[in-house]
C-alpha atoms as a PDB file:
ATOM      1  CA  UNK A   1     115.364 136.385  61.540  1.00  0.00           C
ATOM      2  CA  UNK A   2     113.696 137.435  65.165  1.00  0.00           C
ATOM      3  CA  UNK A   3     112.072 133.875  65.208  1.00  0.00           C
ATOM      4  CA  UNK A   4     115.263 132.259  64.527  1.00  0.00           C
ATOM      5  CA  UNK A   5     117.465 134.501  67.056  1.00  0.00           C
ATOM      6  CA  UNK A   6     114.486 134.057  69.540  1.00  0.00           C
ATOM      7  CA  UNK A   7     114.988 129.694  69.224  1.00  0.00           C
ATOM      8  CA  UNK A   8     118.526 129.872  69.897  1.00  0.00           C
ATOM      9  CA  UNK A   9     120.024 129.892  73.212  1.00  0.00           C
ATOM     10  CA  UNK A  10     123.374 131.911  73.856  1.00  0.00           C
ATOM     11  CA  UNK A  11     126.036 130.625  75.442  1.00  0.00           C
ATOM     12  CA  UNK A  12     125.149 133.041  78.538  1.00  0.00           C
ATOM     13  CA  UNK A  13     122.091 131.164  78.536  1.00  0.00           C
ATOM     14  CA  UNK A  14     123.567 127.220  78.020  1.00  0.00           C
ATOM     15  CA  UNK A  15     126.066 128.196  80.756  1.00  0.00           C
ATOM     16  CA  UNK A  16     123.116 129.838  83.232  1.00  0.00           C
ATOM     17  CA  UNK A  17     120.805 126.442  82.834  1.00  0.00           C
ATOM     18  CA  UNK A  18     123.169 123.886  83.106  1.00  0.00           C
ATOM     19  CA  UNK A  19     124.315 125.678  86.455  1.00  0.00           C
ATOM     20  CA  UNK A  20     121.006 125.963  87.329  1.00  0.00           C
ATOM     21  CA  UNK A  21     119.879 122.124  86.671  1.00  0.00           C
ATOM     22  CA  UNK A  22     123.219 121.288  88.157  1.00  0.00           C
ATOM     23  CA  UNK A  23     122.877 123.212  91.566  1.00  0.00           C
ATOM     24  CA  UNK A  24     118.787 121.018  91.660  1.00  0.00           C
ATOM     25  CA  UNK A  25     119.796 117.603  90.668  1.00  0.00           C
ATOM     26  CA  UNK A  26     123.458 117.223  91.454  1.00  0.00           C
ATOM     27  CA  UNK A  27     122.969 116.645  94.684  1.00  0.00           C
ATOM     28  CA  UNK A  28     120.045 114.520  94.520  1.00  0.00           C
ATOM     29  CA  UNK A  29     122.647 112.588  91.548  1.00  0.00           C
ATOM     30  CA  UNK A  30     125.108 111.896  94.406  1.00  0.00           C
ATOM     31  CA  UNK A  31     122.641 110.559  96.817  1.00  0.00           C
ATOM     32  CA  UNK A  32     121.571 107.729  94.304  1.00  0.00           C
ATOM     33  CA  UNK A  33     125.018 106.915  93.211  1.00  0.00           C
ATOM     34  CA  UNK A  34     126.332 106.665  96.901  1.00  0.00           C
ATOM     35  CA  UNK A  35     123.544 104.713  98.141  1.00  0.00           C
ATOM     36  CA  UNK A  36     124.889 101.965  95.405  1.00  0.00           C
ATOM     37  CA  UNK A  37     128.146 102.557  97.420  1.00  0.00           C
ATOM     38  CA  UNK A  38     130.184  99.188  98.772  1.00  0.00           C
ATOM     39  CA  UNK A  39     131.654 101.148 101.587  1.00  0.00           C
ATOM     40  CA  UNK A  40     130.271 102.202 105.058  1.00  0.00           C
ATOM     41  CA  UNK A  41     131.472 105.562 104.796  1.00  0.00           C
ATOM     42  CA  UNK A  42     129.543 107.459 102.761  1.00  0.00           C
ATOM     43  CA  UNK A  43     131.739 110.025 101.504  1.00  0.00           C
ATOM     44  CA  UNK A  44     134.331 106.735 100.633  1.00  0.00           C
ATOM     45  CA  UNK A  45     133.656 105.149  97.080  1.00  0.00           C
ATOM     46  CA  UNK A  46     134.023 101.370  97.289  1.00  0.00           C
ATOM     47  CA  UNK A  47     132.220 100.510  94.432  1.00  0.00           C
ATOM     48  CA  UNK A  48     129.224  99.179  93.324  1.00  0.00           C
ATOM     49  CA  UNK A  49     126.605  97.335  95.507  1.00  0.00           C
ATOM     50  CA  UNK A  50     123.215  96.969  96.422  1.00  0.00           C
ATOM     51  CA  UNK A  51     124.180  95.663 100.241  1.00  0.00           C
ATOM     52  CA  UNK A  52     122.816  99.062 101.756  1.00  0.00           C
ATOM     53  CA  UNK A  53     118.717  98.264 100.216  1.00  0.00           C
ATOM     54  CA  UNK A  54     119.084  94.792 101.946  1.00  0.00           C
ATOM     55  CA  UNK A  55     120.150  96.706 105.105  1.00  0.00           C
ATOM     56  CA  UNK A  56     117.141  98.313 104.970  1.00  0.00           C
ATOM     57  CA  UNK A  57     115.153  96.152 104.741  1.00  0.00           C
ATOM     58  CA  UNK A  58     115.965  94.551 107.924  1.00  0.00           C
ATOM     59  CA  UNK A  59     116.336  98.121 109.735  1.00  0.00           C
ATOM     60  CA  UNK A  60     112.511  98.214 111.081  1.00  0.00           C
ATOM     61  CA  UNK A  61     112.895 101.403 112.851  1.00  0.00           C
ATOM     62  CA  UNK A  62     113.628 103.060 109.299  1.00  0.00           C
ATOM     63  CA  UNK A  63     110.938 100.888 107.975  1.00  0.00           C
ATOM     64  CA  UNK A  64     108.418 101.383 110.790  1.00  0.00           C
ATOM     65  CA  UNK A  65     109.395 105.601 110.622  1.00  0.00           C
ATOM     66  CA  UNK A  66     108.698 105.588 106.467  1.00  0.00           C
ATOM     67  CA  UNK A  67     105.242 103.635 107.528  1.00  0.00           C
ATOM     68  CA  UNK A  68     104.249 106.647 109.894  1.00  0.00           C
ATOM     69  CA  UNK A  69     105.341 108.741 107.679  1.00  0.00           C
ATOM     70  CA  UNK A  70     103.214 107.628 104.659  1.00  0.00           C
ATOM     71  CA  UNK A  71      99.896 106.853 106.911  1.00  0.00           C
ATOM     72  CA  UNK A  72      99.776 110.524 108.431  1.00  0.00           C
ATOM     73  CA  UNK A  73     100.874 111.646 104.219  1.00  0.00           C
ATOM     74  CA  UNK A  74      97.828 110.125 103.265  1.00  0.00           C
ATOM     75  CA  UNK A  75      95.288 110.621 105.611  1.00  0.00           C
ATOM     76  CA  UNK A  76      95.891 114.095 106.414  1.00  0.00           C
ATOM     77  CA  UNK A  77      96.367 115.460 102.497  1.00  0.00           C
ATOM     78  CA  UNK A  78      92.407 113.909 102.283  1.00  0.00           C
ATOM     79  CA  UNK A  79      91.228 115.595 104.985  1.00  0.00           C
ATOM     80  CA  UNK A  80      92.854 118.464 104.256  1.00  0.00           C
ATOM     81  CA  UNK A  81      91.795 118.373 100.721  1.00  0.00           C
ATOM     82  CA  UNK A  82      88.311 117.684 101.707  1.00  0.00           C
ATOM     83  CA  UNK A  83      88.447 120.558 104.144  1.00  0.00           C
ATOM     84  CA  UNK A  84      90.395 122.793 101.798  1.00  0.00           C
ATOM     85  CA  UNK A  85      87.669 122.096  99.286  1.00  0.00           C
ATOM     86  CA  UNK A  86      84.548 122.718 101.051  1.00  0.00           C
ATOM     87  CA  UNK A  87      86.358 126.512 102.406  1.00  0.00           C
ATOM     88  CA  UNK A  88      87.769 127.335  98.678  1.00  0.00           C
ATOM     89  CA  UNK A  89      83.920 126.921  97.920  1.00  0.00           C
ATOM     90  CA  UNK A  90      82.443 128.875 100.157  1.00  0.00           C
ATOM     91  CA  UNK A  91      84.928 131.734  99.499  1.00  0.00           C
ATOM     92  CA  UNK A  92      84.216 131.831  95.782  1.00  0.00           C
ATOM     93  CA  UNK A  93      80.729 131.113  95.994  1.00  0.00           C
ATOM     94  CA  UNK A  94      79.792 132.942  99.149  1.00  0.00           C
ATOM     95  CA  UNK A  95      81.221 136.745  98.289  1.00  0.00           C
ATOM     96  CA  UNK A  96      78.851 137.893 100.826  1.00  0.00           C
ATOM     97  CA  UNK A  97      78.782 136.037 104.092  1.00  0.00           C
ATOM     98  CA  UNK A  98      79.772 137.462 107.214  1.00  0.00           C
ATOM     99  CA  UNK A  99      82.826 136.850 108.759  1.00  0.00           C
ATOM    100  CA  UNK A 100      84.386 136.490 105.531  1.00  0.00           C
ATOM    101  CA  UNK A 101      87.691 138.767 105.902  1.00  0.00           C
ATOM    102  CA  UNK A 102      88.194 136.962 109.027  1.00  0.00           C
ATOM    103  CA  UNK A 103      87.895 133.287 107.819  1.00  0.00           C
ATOM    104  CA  UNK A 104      89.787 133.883 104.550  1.00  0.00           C
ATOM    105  CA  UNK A 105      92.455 135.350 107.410  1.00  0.00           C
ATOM    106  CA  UNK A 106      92.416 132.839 109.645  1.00  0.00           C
ATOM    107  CA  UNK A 107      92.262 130.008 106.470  1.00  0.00           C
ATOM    108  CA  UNK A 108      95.479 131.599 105.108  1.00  0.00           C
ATOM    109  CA  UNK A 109      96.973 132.167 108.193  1.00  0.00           C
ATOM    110  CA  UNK A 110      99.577 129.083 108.013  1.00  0.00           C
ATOM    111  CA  UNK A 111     101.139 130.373 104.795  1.00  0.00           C
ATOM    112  CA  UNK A 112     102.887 133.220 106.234  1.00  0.00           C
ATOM    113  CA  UNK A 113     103.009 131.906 109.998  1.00  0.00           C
ATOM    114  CA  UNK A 114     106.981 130.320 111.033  1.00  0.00           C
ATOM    115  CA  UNK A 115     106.015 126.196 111.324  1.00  0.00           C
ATOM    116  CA  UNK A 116     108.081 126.455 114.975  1.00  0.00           C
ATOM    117  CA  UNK A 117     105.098 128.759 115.914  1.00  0.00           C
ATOM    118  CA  UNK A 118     102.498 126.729 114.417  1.00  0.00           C
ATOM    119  CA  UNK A 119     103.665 123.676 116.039  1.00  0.00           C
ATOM    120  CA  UNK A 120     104.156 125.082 119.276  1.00  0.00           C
ATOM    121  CA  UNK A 121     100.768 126.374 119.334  1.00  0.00           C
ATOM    122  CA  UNK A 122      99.317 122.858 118.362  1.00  0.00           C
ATOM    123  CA  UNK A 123     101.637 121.439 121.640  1.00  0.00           C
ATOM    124  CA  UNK A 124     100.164 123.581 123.952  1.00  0.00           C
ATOM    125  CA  UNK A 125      96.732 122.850 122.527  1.00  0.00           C
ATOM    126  CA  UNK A 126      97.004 119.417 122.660  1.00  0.00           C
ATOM    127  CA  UNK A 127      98.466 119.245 125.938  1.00  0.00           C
ATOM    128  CA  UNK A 128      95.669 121.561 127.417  1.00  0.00           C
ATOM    129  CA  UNK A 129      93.400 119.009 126.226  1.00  0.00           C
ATOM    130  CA  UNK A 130      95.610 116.287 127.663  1.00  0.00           C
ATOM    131  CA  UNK A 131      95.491 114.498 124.365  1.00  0.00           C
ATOM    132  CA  UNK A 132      98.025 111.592 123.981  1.00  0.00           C
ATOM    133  CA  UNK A 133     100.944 112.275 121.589  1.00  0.00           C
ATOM    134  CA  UNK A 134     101.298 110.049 118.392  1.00  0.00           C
ATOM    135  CA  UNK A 135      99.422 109.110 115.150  1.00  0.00           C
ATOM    136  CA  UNK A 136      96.434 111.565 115.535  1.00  0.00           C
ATOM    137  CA  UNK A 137      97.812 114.847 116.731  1.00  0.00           C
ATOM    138  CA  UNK A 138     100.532 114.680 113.943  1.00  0.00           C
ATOM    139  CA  UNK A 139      97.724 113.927 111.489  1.00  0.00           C
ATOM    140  CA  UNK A 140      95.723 116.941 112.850  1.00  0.00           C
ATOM    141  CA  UNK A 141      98.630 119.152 112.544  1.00  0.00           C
ATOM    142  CA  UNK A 142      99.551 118.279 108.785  1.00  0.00           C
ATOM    143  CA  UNK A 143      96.012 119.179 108.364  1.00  0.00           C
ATOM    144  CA  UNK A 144      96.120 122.206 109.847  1.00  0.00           C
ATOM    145  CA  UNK A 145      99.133 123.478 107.682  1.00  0.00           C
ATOM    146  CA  UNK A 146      98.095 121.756 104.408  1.00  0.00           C
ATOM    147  CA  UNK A 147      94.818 122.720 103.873  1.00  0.00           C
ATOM    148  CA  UNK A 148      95.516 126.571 103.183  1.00  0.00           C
ATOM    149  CA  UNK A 149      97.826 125.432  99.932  1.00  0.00           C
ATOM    150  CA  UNK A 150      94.868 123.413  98.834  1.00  0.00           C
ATOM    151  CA  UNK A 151      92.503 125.839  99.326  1.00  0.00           C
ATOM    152  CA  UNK A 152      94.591 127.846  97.452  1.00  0.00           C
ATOM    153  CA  UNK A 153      94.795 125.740  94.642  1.00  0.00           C
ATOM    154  CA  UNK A 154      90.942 125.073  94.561  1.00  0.00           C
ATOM    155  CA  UNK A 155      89.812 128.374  95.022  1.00  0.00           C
ATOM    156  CA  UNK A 156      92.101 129.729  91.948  1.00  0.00           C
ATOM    157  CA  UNK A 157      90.531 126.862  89.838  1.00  0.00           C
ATOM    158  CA  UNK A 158      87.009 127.797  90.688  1.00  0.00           C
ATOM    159  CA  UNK A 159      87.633 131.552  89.866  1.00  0.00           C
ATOM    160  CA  UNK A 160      87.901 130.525  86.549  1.00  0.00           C
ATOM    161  CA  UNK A 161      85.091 128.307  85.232  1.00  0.00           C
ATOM    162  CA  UNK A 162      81.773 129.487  83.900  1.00  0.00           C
ATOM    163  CA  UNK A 163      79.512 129.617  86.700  1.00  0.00           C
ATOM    164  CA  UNK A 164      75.966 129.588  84.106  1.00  0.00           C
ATOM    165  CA  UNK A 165      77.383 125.892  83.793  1.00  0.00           C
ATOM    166  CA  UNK A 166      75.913 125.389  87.744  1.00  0.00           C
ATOM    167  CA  UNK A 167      73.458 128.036  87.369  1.00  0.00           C
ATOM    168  CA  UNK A 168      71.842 126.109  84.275  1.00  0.00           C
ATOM    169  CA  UNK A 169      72.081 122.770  86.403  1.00  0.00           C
ATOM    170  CA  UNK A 170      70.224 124.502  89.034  1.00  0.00           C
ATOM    171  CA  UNK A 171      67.352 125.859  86.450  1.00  0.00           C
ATOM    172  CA  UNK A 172      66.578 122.788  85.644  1.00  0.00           C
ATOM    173  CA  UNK A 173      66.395 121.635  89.146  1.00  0.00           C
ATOM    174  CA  UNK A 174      69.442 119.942  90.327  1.00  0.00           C
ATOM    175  CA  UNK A 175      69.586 120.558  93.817  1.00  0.00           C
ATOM    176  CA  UNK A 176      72.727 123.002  94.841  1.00  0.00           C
ATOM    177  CA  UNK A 177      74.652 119.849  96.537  1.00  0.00           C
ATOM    178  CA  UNK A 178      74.363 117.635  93.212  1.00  0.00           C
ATOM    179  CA  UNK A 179      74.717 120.729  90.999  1.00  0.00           C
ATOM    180  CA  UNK A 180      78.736 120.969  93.035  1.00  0.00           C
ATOM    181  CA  UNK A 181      79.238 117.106  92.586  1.00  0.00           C
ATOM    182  CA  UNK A 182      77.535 116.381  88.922  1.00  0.00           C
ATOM    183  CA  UNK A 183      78.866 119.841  86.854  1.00  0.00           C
ATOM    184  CA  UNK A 184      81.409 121.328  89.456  1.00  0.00           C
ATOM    185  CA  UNK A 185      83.701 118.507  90.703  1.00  0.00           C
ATOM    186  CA  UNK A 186      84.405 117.381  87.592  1.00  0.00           C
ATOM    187  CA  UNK A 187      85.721 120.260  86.493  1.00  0.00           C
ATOM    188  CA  UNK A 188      87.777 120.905  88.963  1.00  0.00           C
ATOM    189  CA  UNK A 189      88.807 117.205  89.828  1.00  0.00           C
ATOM    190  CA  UNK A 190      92.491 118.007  88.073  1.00  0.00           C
ATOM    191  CA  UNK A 191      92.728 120.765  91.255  1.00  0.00           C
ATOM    192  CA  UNK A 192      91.778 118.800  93.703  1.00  0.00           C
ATOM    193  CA  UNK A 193      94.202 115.736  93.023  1.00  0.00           C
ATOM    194  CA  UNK A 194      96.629 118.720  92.468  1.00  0.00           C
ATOM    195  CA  UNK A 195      95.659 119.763  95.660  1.00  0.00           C
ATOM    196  CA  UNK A 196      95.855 116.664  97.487  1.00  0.00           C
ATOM    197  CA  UNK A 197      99.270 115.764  95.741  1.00  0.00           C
ATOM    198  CA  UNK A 198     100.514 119.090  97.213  1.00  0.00           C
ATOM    199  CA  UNK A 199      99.101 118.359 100.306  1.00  0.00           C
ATOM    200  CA  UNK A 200     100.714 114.484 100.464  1.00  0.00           C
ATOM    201  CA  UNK A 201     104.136 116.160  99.971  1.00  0.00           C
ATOM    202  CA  UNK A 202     104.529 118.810 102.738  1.00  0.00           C
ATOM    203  CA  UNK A 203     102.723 116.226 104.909  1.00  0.00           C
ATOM    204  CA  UNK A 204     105.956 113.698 103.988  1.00  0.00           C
ATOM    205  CA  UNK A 205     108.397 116.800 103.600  1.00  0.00           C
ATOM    206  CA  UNK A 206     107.546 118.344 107.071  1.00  0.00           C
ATOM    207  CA  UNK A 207     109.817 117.898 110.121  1.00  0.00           C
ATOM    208  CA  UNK A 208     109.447 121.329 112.349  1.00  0.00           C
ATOM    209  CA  UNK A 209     105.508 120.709 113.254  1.00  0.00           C
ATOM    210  CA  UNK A 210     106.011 117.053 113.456  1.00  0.00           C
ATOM    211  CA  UNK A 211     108.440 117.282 116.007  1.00  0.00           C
ATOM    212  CA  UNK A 212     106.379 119.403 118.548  1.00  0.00           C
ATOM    213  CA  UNK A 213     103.280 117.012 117.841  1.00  0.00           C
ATOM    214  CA  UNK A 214     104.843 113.606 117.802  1.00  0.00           C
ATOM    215  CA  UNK A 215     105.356 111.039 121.000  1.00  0.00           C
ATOM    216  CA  UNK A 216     107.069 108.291 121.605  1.00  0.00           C
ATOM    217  CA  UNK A 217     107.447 105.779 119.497  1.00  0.00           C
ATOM    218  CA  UNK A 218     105.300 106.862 116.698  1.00  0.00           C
ATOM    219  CA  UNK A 219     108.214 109.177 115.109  1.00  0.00           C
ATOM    220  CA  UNK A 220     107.722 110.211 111.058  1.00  0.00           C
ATOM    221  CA  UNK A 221     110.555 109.479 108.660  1.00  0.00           C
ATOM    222  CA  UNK A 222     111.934 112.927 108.551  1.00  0.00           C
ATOM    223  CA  UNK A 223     112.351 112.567 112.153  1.00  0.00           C
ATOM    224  CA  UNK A 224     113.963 109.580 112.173  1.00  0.00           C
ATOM    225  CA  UNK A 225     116.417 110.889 109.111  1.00  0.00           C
ATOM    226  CA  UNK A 226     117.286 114.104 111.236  1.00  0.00           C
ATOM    227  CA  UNK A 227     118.050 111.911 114.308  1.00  0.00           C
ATOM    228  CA  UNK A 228     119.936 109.516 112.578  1.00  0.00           C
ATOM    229  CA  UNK A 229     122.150 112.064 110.691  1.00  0.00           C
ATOM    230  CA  UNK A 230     123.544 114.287 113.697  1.00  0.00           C
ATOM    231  CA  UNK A 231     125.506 110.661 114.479  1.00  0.00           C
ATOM    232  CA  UNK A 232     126.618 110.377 110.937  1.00  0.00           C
ATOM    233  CA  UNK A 233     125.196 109.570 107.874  1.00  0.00           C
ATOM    234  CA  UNK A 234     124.462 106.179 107.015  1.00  0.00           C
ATOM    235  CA  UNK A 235     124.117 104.198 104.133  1.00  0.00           C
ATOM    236  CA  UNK A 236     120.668 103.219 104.405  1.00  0.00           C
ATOM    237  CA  UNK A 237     119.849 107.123 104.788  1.00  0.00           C
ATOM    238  CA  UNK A 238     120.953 107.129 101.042  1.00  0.00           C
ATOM    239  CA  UNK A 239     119.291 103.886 100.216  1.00  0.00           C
ATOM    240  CA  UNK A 240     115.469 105.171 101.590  1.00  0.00           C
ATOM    241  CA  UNK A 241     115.581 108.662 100.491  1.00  0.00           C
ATOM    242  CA  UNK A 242     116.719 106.775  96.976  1.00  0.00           C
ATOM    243  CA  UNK A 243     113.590 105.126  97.041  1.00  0.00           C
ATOM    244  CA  UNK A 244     110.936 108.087  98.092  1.00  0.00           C
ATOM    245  CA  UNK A 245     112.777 109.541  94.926  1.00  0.00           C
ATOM    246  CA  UNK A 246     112.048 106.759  92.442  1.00  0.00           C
ATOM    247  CA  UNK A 247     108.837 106.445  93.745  1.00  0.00           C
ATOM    248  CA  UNK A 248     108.384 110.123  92.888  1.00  0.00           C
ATOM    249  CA  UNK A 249     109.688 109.880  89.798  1.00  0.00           C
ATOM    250  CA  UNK A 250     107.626 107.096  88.525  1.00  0.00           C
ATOM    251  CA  UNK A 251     104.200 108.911  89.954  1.00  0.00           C
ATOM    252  CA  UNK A 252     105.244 112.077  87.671  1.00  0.00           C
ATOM    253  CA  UNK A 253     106.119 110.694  84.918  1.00  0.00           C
ATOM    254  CA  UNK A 254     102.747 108.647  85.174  1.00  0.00           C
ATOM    255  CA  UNK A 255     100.561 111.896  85.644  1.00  0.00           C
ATOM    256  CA  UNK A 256     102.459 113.103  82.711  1.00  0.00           C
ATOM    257  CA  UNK A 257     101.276 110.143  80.532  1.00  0.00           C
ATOM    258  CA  UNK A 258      97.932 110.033  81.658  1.00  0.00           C
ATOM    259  CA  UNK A 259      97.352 113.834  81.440  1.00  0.00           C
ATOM    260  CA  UNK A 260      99.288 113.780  77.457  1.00  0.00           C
ATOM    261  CA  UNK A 261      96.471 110.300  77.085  1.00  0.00           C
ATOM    262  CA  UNK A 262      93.744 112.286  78.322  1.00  0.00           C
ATOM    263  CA  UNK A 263      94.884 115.195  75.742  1.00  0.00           C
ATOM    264  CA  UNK A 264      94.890 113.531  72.662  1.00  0.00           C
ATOM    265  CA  UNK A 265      91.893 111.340  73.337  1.00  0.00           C
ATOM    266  CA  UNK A 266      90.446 115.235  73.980  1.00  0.00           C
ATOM    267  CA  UNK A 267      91.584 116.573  70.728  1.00  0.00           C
ATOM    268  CA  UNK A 268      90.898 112.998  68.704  1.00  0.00           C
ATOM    269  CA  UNK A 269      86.740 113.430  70.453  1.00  0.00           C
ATOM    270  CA  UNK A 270      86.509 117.507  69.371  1.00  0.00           C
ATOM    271  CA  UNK A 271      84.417 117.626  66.381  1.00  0.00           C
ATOM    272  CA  UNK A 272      86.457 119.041  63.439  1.00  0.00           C
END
């Protein structure tokens, strides 16, 4: 009788999760249907039509923006996953060090810092250095606030493996730097690409730090969206963010696949 009463949902419950899927995806629902919208104004149905993709595909600033956007994703999530690697290690390997309360501080320091601090800080650095606005400094400042949530991520992973698994590598005289990439990595590899996944998001997501550290004409897509909008919204707004959300979709549900694949290929290999 509990385990029965404990599978059913009430209606208190049906009514709480559909208002709670509803207030995540409805709006994202709208966006997709709209950008199949016939009409230039957005908040006007005119039926069905796919006129507003082939718009944006001749809109190059959108196109050139969405570029950016992507290149500084994907180069600063790996070096911030490199970076947030190599510090996660040395905090759960390295209980001892000096200095350690300090750079654990300093590491975590962008998780609880305001971004409009973070990126005015990284303005006046980089124009005490007289460094050139663009590509680079926007990189360097995704880096700077993504690495913490990967070392995060690492660190927690590492806390939990057997460490006898290295310590045996290292008795039988792997040296400490192939002992981390032979037995280590691999263990934590599904952290890491968690890591770097997290890392590739708030790099694409962000729009407060990439505004103090961007120049002209290398602007991110978030920028360009936010610039765009305070006119009005466009169609091809709906039409591009459409896209970054099937492109989403199709990367989870992928992961999902390969991590069920890698599962039962797991449990079909276990001896019985």
């Amino acid at each position: 009788m509990a385990t029965r009463s404990i599978g059913q949902l009430s209606p208190f419950n049906v009514v709480a999760l559909t208002l709670g899927l509803a207030f995540l995806y409805l709006p994202i629902a709208i966006l997709v249907i709209y950008s199949f919208n016939a009409s230039r104004l957005v908040n006007v149905w005119g039926g069905w039509s796919t006129r507003w993709y082939a718009e944006l595909m001749n809109d190059q600033a959108m196109l050139a923006a969405a570029g950016m956007s992507f290149r500084v994703a994907a180069v600063s999530a790996t070096a911030a996953t490199i970076l947030g690697t190599l510090a996660a290690l040395a905090l759960s390997r390295g209980e001892r060090f000096r200095g350690r309360t300090l750079f654990s501080g300093m590491l975590y320091a962008p998780l609880v810092m305001p971004e409009v601090i973070t990126g005015l800080s990284l303005l006046l650095l980089f124009v005490a250095v007289q460094t050139e606005r663009g590509f680079w400094t926007v990189t360097i400042a995704h880096t700077t606030l993504t690495m913490c949530f990967v070392a995060v991520v690492v660190q927690s992973r590492l806390g939990s493996i057997d460490r006898s698994l290295e310590e045996a590598a290292m008795d039988l005289g792997c040296p400490p730097a192939k002992a981390f990439l032979y037995v280590t990595l691999p263990i934590i590899l599904p952290a890491v690409i968690a890591g770097w996944l997290l890392a590739f998001t708030l790099s694409l997501d962000d729009l407060v730090i990439a505004s103090f550290t961007t120049g002209p004409g290398s602007s991110t897509l978030p920028i360009r969206i936010y610039s765009e909008v305070r006119l009005g919204v466009k169609p091809q707004i709906n039409a591009i963010c459409t896209l970054i959300v099937a492109a989403i979709a199709v990367v989870i549900v992928s992961a999902s696949l390969i991590a069920k694949m890698s599962s039962i290929r797991g449990e079909s290999a276990a001896p019985l």
